[in-house]
N, C-alpha and C. Protein backbone atom coordinates (compact mmCIF):
# COMPACT_ATOMS: atom_id res chain seq x y z
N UNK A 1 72.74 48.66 58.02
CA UNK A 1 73.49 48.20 56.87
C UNK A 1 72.60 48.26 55.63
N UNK A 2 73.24 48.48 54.44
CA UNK A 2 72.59 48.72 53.17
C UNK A 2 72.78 47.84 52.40
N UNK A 3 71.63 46.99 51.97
CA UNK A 3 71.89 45.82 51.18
C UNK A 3 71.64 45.85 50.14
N UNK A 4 71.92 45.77 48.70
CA UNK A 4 71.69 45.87 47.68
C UNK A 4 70.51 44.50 46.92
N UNK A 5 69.74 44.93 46.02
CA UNK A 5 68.93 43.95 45.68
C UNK A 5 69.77 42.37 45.58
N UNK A 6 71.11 42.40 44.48
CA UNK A 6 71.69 41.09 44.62
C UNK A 6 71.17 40.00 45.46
N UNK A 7 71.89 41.28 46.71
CA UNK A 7 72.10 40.61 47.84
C UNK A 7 71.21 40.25 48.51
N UNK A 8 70.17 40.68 48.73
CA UNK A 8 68.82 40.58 49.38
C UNK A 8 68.11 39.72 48.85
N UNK A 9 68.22 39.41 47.83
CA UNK A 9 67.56 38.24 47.26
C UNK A 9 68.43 36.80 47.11
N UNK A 10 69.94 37.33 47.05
CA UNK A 10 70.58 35.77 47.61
C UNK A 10 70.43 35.29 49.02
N UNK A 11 70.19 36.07 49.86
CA UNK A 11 69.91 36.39 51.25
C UNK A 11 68.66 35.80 51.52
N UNK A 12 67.83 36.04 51.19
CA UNK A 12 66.31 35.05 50.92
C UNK A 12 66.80 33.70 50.62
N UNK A 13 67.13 33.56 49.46
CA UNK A 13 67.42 32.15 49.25
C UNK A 13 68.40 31.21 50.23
N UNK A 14 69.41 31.84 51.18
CA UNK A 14 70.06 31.39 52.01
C UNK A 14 68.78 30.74 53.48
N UNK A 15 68.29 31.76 53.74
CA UNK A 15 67.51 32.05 54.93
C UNK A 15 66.33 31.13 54.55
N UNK A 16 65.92 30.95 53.20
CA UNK A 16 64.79 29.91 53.09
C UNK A 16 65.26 28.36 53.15
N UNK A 17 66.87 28.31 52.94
CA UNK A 17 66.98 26.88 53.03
C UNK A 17 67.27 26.56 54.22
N UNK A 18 67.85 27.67 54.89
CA UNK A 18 67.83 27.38 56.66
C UNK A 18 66.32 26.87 57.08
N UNK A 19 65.43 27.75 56.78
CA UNK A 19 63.85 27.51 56.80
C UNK A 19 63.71 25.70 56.49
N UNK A 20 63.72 25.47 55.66
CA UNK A 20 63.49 23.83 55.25
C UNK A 20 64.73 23.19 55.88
N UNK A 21 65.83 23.19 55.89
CA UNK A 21 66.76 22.23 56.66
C UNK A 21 66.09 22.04 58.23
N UNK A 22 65.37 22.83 58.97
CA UNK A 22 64.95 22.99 60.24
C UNK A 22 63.45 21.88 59.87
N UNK A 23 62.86 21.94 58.98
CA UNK A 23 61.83 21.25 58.67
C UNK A 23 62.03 19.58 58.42
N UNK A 24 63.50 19.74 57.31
CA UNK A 24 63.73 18.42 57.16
C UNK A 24 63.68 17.54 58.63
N UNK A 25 64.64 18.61 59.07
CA UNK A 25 64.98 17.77 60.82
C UNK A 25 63.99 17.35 61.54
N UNK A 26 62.83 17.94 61.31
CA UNK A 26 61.75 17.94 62.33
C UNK A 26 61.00 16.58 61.19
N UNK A 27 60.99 17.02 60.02
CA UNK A 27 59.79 15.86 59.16
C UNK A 27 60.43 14.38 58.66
N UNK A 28 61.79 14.73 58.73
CA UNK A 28 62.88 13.17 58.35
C UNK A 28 63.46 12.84 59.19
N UNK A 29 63.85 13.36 60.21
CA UNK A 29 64.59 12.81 61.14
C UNK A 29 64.38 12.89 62.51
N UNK A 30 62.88 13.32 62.75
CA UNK A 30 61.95 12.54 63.68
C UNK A 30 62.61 14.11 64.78
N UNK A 31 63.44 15.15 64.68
CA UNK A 31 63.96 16.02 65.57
C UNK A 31 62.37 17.00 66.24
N UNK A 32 62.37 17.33 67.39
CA UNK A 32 61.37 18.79 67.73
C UNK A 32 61.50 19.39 66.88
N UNK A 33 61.00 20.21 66.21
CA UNK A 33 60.53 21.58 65.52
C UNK A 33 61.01 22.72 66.42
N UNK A 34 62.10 23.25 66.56
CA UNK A 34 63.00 24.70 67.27
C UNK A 34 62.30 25.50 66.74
N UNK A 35 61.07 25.88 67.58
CA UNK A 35 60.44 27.02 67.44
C UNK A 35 61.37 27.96 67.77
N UNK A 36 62.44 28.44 68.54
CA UNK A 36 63.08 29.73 68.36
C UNK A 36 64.11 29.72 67.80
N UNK A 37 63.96 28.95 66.93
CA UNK A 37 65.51 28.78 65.52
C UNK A 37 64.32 28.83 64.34
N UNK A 38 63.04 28.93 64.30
CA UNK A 38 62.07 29.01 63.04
C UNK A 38 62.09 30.39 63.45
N UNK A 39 61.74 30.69 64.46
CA UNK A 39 61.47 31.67 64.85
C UNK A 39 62.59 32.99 64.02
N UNK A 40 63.96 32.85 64.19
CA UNK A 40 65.04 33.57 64.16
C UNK A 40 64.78 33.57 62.76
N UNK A 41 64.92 32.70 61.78
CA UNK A 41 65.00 32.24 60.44
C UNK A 41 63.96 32.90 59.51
N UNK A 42 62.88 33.00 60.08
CA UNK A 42 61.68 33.82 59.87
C UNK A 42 62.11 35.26 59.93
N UNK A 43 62.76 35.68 61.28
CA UNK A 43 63.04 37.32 61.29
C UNK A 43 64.42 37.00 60.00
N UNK A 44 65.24 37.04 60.01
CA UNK A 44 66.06 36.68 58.72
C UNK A 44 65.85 37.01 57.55
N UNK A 45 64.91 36.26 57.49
CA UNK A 45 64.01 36.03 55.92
C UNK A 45 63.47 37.32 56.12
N UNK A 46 62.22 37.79 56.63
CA UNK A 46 61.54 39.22 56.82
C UNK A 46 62.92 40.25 56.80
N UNK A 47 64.04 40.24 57.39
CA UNK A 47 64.99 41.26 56.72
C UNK A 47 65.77 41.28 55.48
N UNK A 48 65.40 40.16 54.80
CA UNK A 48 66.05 40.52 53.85
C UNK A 48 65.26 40.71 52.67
N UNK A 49 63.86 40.31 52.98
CA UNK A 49 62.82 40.82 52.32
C UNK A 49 62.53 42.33 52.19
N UNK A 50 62.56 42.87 53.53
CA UNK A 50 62.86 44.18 53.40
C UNK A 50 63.55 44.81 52.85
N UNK A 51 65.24 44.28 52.97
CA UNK A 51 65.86 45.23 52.31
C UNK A 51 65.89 45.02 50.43
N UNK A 52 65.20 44.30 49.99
CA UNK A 52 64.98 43.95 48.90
C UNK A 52 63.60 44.60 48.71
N UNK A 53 62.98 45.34 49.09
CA UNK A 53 61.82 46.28 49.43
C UNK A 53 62.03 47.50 49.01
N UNK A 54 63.20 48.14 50.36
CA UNK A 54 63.54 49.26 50.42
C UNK A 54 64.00 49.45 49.19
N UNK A 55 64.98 48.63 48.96
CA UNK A 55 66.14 48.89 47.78
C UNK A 55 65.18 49.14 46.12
N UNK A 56 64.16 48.98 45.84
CA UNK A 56 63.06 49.72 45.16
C UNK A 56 62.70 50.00 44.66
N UNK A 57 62.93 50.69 46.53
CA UNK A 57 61.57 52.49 46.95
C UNK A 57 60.32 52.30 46.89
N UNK A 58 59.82 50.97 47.44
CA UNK A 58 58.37 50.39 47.65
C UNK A 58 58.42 50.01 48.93
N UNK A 59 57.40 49.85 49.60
CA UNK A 59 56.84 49.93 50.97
C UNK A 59 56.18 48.81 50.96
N UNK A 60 56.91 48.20 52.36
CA UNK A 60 56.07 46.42 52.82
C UNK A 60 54.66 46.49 52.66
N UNK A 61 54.04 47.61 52.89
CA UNK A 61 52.37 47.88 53.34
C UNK A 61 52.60 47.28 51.95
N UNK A 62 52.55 48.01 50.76
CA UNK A 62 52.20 48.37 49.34
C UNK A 62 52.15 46.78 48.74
N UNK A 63 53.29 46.45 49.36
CA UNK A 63 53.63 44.94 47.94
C UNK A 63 53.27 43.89 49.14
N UNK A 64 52.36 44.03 49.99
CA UNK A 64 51.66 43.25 50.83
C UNK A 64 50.18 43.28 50.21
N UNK A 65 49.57 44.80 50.69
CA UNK A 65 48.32 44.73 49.77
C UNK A 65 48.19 44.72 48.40
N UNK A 66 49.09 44.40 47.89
CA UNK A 66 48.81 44.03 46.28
C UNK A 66 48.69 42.88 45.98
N UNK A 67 48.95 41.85 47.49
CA UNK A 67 49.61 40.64 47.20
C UNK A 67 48.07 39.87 47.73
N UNK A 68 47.76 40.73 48.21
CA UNK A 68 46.45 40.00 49.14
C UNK A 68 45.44 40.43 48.28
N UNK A 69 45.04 41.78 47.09
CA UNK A 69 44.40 41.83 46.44
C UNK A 69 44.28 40.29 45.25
N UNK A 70 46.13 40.18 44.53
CA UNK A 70 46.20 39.03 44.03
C UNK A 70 45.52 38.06 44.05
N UNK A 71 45.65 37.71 45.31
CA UNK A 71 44.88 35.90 45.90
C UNK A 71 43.80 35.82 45.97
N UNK A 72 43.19 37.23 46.46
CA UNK A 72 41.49 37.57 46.65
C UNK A 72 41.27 36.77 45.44
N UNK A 73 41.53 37.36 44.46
CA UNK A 73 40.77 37.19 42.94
C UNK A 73 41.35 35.51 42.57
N UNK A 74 42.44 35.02 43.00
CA UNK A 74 42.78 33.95 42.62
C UNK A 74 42.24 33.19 43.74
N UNK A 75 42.15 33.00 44.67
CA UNK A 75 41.22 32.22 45.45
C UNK A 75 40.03 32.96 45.94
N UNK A 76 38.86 33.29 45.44
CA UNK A 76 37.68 33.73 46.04
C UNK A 76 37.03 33.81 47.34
N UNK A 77 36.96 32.67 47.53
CA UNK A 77 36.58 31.39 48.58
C UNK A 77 37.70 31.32 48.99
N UNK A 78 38.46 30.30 49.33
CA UNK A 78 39.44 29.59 49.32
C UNK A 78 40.30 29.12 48.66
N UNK A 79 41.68 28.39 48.92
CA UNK A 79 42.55 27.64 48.41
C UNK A 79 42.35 26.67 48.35
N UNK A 80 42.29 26.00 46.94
CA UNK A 80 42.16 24.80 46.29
C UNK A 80 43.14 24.75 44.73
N UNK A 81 43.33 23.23 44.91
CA UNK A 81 44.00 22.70 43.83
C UNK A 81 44.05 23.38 42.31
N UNK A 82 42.43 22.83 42.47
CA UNK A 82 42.26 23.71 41.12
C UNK A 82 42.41 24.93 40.78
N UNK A 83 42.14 25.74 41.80
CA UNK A 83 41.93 27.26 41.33
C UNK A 83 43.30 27.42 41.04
N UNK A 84 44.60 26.40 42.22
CA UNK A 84 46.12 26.95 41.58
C UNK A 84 46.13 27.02 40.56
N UNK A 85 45.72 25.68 39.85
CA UNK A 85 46.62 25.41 38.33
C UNK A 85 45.29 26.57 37.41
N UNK A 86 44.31 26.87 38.08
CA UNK A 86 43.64 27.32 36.99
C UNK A 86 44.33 28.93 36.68
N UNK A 87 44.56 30.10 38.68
CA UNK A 87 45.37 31.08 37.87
C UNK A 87 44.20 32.34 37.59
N UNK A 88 42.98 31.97 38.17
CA UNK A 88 42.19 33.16 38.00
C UNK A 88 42.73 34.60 37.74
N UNK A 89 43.95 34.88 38.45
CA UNK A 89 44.14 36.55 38.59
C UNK A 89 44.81 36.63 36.91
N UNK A 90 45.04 35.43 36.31
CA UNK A 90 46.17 35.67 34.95
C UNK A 90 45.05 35.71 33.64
N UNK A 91 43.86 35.30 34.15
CA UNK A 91 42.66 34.94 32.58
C UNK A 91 42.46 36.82 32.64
């Protein structure tokens, strides 16, 4: 099936609140954590990331390693508070 950006990105936003409603359950209302309902929700999310990828004409590799170059420079070391709000990759 061919999904158009719209859609692929309302599609994310659907699939991420499935993501946190499964969390709420587990962090407010004392439920197990359904590892194979995170699990599913996760593949979900990764497809509609994709097709919001494809749709483009950029490649998961590509806007993965750009993303990990990003953070390099914004977290050096590590993740910390500060470095969020500070934003290294934007000076």
């Amino acid at each position: 099936m061919r999904v158009s950006q719209p859609h692929g990105i309302v599609g994310v936003a659907g699939e991420t609140g499935e993501l946190l409603d499964a969390m709420k359950k587990a962090v407010f209302y004392g439920h197990k954590l359904d590892q194979e309902n995170l699990k599913e929700e996760c593949g979900n999310l990764l497809w509609y990331l994709a097709a919001i990828i494809r749709s483009k004409g950029w490649s998961f590799e590509k806007v993965m390693s750009e993303n990990i170059v990003k953070l390099q420079q914004r977290y050096p070391e590590q993740f910390s508070s500060d470095l969020a709000a500070t934003r290294l990759d934007k000076i």
